[in-house]
PDB file of N, CA and C in Angstrom:
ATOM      1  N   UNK A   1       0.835  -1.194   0.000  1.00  0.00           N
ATOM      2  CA  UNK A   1       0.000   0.000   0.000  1.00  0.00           C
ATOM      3  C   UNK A   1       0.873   1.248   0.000  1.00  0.00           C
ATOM      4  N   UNK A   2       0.127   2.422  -0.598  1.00  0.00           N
ATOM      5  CA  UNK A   2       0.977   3.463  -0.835  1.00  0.00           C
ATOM      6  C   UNK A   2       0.490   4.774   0.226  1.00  0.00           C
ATOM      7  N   UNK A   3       0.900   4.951   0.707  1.00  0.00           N
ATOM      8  CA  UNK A   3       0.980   6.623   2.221  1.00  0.00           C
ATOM      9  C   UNK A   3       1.123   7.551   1.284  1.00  0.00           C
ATOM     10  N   UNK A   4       0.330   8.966   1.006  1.00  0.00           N
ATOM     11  CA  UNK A   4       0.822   9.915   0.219  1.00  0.00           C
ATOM     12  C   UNK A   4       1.587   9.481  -0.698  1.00  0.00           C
ATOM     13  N   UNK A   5       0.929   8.864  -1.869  1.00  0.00           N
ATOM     14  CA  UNK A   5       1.447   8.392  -3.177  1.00  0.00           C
ATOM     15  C   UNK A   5       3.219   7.169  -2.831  1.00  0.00           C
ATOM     16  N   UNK A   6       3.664   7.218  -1.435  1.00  0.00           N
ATOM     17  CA  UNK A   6       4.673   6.514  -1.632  1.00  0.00           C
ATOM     18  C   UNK A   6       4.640   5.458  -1.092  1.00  0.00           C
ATOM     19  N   UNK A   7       5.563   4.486  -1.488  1.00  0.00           N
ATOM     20  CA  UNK A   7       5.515   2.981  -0.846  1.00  0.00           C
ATOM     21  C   UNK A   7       5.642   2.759   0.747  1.00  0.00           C
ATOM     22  N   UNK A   8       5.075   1.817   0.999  1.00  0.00           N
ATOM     23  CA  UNK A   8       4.999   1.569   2.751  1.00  0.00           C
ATOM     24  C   UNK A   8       6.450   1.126   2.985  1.00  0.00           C
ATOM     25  N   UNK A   9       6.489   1.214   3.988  1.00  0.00           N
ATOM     26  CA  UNK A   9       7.787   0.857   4.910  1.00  0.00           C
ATOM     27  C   UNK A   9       8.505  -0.502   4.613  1.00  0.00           C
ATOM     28  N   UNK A  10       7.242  -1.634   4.506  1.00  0.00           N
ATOM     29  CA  UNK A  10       7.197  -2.871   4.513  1.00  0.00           C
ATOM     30  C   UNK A  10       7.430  -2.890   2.877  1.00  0.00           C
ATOM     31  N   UNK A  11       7.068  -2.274   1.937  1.00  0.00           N
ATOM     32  CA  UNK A  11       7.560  -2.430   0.411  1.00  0.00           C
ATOM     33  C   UNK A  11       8.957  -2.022   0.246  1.00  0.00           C
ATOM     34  N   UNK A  12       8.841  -0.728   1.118  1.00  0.00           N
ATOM     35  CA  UNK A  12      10.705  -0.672   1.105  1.00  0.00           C
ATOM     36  C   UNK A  12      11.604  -1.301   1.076  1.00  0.00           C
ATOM     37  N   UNK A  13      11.633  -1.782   2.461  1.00  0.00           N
ATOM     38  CA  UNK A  13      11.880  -3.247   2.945  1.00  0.00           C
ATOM     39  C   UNK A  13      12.083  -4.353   2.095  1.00  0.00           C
ATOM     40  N   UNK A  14      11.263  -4.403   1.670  1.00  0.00           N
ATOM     41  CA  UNK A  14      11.131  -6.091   0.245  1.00  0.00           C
ATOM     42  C   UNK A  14      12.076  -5.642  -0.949  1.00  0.00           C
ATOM     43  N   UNK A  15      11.926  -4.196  -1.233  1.00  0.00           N
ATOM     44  CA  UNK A  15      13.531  -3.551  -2.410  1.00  0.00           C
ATOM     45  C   UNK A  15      14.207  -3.556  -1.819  1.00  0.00           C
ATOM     46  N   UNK A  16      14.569  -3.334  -0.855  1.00  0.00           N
ATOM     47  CA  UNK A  16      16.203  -3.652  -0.632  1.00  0.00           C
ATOM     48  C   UNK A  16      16.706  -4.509  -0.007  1.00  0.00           C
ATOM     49  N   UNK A  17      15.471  -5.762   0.027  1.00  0.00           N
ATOM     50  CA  UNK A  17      16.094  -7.047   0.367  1.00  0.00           C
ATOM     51  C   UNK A  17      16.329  -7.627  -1.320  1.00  0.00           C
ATOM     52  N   UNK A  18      15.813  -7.197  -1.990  1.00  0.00           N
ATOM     53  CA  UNK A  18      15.792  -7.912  -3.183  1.00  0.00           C
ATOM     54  C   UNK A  18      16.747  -7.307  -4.385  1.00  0.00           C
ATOM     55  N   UNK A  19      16.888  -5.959  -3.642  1.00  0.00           N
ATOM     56  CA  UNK A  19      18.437  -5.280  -4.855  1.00  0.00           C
ATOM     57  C   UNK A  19      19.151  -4.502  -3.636  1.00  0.00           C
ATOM     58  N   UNK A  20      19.789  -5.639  -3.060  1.00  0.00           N
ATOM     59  CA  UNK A  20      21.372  -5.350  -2.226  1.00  0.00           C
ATOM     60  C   UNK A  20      22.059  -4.672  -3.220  1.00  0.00           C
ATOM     61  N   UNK A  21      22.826  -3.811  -2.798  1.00  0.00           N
ATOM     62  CA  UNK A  21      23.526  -2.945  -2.880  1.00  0.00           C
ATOM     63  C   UNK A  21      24.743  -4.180  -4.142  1.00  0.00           C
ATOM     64  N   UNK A  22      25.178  -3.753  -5.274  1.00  0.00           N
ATOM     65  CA  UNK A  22      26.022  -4.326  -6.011  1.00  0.00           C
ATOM     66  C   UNK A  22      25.083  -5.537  -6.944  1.00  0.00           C
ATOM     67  N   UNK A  23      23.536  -5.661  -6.940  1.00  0.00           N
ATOM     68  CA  UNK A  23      22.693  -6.217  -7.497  1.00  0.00           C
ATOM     69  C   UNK A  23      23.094  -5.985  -8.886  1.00  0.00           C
ATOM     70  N   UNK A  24      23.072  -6.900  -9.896  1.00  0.00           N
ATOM     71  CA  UNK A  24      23.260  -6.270 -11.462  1.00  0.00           C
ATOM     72  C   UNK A  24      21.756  -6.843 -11.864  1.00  0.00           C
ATOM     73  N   UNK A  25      21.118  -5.487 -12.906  1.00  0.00           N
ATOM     74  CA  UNK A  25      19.657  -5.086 -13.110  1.00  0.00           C
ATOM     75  C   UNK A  25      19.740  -5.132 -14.134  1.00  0.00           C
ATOM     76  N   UNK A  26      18.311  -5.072 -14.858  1.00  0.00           N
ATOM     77  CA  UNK A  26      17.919  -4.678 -16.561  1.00  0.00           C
ATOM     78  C   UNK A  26      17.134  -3.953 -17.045  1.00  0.00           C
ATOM     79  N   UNK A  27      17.049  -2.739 -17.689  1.00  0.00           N
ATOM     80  CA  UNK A  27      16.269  -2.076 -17.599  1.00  0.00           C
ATOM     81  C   UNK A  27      14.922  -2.788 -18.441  1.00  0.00           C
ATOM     82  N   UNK A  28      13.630  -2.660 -17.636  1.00  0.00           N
ATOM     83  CA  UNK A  28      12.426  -3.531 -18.708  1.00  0.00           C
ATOM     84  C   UNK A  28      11.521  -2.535 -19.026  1.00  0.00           C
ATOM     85  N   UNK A  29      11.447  -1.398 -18.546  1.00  0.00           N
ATOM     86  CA  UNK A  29      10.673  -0.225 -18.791  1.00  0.00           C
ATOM     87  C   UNK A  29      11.168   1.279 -18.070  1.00  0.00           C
ATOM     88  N   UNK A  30      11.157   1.897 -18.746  1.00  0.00           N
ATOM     89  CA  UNK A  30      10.966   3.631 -17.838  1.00  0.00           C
ATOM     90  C   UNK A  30      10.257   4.657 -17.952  1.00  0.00           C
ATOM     91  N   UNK A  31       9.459   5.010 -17.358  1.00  0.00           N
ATOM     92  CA  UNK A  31       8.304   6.106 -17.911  1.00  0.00           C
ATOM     93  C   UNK A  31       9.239   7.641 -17.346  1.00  0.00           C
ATOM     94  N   UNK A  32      10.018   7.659 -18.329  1.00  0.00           N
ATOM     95  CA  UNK A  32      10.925   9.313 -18.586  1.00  0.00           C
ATOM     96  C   UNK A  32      10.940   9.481 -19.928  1.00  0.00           C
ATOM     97  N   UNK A  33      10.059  10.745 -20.410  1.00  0.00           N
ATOM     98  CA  UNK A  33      10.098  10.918 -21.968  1.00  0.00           C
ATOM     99  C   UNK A  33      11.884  11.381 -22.324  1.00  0.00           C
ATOM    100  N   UNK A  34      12.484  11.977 -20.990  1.00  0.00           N
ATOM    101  CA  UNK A  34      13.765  12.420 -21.424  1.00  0.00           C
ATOM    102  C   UNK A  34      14.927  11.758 -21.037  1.00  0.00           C
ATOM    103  N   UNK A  35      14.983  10.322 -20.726  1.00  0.00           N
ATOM    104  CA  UNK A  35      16.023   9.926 -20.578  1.00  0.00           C
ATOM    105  C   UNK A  35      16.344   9.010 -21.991  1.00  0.00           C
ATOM    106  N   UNK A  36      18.104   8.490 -21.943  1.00  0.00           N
ATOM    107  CA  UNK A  36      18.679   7.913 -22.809  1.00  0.00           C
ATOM    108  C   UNK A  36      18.529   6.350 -22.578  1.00  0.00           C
ATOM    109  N   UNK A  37      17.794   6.123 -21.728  1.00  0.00           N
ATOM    110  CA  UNK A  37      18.222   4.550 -21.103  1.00  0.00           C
ATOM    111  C   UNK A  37      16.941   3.775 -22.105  1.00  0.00           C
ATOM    112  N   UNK A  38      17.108   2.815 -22.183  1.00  0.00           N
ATOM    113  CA  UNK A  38      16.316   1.976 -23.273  1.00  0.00           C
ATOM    114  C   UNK A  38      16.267   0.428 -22.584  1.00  0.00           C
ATOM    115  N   UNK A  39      15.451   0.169 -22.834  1.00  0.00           N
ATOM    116  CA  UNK A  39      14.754  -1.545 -22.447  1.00  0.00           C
ATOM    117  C   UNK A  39      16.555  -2.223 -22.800  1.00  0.00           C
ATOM    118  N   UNK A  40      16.356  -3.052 -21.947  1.00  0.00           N
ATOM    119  CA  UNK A  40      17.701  -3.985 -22.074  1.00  0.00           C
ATOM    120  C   UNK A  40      19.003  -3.379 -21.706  1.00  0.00           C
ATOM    121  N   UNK A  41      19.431  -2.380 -21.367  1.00  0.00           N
ATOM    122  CA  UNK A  41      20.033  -1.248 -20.284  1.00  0.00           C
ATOM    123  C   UNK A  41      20.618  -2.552 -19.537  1.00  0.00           C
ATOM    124  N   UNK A  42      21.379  -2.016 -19.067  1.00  0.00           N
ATOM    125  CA  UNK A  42      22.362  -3.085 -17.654  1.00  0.00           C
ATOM    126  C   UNK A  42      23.209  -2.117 -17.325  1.00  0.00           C
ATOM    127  N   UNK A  43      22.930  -2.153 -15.370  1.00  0.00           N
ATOM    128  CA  UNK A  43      23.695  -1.736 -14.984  1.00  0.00           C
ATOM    129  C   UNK A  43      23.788  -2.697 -13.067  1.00  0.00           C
ATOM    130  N   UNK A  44      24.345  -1.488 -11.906  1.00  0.00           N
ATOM    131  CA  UNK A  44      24.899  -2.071 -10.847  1.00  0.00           C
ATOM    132  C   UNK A  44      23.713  -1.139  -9.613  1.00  0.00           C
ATOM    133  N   UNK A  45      22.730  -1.949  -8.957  1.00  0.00           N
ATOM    134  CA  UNK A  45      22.320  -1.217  -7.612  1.00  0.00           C
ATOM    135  C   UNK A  45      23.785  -0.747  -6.466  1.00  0.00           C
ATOM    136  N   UNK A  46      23.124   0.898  -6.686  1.00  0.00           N
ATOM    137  CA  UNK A  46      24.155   1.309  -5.632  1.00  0.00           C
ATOM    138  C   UNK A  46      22.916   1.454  -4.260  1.00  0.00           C
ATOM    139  N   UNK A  47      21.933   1.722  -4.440  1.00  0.00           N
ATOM    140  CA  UNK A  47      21.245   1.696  -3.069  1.00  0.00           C
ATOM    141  C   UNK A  47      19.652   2.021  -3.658  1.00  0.00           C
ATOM    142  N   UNK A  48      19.102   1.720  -2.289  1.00  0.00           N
ATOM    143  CA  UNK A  48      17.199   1.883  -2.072  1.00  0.00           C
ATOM    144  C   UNK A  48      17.204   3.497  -1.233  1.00  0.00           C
ATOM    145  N   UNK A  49      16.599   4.109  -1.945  1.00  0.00           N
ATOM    146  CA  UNK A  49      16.185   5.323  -0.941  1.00  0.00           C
ATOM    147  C   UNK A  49      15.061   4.736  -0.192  1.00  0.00           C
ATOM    148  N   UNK A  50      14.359   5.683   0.841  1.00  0.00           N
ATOM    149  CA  UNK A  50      13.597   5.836   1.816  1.00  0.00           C
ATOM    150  C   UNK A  50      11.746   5.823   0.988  1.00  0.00           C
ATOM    151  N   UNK A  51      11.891   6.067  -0.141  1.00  0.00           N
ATOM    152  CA  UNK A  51      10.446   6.365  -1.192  1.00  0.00           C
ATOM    153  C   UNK A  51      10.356   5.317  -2.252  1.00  0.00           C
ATOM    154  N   UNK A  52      11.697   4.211  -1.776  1.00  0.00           N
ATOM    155  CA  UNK A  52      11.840   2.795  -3.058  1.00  0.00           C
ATOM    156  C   UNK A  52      12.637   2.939  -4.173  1.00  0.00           C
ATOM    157  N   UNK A  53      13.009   4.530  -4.375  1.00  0.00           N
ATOM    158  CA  UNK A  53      13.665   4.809  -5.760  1.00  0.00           C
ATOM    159  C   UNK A  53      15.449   3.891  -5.842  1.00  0.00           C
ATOM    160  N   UNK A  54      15.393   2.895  -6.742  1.00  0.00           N
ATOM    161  CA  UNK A  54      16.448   1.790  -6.552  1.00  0.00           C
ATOM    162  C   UNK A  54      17.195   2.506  -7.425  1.00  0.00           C
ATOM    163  N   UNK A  55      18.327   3.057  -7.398  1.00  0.00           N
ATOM    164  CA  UNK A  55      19.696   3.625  -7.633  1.00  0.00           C
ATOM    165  C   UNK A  55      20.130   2.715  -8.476  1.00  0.00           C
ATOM    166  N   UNK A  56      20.682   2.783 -10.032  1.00  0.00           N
ATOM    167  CA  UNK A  56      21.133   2.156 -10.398  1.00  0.00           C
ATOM    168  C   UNK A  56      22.594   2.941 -10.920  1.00  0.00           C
ATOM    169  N   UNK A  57      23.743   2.167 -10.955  1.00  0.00           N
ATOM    170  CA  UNK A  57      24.736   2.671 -12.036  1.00  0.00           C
ATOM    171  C   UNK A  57      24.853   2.260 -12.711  1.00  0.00           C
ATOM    172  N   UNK A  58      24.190   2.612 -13.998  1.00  0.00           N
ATOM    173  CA  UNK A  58      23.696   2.171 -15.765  1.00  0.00           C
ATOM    174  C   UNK A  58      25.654   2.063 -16.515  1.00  0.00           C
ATOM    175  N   UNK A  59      25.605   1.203 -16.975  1.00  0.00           N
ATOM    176  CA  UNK A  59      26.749   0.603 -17.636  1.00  0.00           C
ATOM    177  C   UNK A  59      27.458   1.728 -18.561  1.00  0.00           C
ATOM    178  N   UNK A  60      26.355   2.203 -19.598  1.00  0.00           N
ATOM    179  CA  UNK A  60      26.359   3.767 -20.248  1.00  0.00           C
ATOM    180  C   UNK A  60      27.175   4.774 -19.643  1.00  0.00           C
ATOM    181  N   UNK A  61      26.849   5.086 -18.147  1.00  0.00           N
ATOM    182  CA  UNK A  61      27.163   5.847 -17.464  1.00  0.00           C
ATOM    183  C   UNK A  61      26.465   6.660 -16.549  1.00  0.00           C
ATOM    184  N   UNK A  62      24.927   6.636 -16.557  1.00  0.00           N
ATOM    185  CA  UNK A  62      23.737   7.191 -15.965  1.00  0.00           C
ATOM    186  C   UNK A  62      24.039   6.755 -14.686  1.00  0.00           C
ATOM    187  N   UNK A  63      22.822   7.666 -13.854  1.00  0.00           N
ATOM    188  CA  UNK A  63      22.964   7.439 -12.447  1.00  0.00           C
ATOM    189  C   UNK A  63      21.852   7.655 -12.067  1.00  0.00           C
ATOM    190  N   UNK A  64      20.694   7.416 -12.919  1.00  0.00           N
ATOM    191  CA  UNK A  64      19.360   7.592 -13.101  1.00  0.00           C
ATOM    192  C   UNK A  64      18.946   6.643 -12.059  1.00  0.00           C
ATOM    193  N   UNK A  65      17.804   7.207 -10.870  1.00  0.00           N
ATOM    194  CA  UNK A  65      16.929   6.324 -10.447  1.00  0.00           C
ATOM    195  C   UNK A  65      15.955   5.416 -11.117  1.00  0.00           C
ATOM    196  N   UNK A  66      15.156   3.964 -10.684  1.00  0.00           N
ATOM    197  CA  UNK A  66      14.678   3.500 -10.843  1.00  0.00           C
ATOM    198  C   UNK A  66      13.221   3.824  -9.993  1.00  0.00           C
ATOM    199  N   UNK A  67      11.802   4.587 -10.148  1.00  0.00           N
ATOM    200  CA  UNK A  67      11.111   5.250  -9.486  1.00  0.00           C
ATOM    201  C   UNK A  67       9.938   4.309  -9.580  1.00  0.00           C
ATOM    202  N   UNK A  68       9.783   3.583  -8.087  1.00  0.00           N
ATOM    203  CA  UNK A  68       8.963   2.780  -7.487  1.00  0.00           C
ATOM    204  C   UNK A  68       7.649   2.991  -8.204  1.00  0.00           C
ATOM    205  N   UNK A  69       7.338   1.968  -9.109  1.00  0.00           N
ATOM    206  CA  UNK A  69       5.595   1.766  -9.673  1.00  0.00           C
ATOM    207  C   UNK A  69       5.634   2.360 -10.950  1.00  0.00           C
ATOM    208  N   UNK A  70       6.649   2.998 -10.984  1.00  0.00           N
ATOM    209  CA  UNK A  70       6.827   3.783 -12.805  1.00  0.00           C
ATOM    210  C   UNK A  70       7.135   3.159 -13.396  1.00  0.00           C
ATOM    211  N   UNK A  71       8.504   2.613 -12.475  1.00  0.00           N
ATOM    212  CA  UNK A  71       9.723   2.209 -13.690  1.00  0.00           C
ATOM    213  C   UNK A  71      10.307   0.508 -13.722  1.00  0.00           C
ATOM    214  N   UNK A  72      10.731  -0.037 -14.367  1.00  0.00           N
ATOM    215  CA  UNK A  72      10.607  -1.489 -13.976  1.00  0.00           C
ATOM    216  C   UNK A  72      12.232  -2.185 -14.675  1.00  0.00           C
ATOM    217  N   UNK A  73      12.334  -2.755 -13.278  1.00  0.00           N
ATOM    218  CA  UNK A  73      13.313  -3.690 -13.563  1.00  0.00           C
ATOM    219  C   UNK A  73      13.818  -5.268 -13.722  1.00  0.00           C
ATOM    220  N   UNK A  74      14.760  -5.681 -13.721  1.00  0.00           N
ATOM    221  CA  UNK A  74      14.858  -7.198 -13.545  1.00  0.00           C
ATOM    222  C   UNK A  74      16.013  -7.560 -12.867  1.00  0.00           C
ATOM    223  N   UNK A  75      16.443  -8.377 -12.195  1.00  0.00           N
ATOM    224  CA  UNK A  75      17.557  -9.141 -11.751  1.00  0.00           C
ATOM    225  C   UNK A  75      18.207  -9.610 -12.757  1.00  0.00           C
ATOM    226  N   UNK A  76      19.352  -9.599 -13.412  1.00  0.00           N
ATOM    227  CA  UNK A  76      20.421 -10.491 -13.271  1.00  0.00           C
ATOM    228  C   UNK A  76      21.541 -11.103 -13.084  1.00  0.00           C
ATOM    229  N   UNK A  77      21.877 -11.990 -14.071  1.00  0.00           N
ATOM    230  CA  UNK A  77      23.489 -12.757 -13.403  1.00  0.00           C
ATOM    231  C   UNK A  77      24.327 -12.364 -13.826  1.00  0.00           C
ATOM    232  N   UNK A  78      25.717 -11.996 -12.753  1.00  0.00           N
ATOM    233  CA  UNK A  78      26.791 -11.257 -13.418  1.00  0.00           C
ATOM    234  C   UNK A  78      26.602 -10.180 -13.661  1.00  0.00           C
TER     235      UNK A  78
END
């Protein structure tokens, strides 16, 4: 459930049990008309903020958040 549009405590919680810090991600969607990042993107979780936004460092070079319910990612290996 979402408190003033943001994720509960307990959803927090579940992102950053699930993208530890050094997690490698994929990008599967982003709702930013102005970013460069594109489906299939790979990069490294540097951290979970406090609102879910999962930090990625995009391979490219971005340092673009990942913004809880917008934007969508994946796990993978290596």
């Amino acid at each position: 459930m979402k408190n003033n549009g943001f994720p509960s405590k307990e959803i927090v919680d579940r992102l950053r049990q699930q993208y530890p810090k050094g997690t490698r991600v994929e990008l599967v969607s982003m709702n930013d008309p102005y970013t460069k990042l594109k489906p299939g993107d790979r990069g490294t979780v540097s951290m979970v903020d406090d609102i879910g936004t999962v930090f990625v460092n995009w391979d490219c070079g971005s340092g673009l958040g990942v913004a809880y319910g917008e934007d969508h990612i994946r796990k993978i290996d290596g």
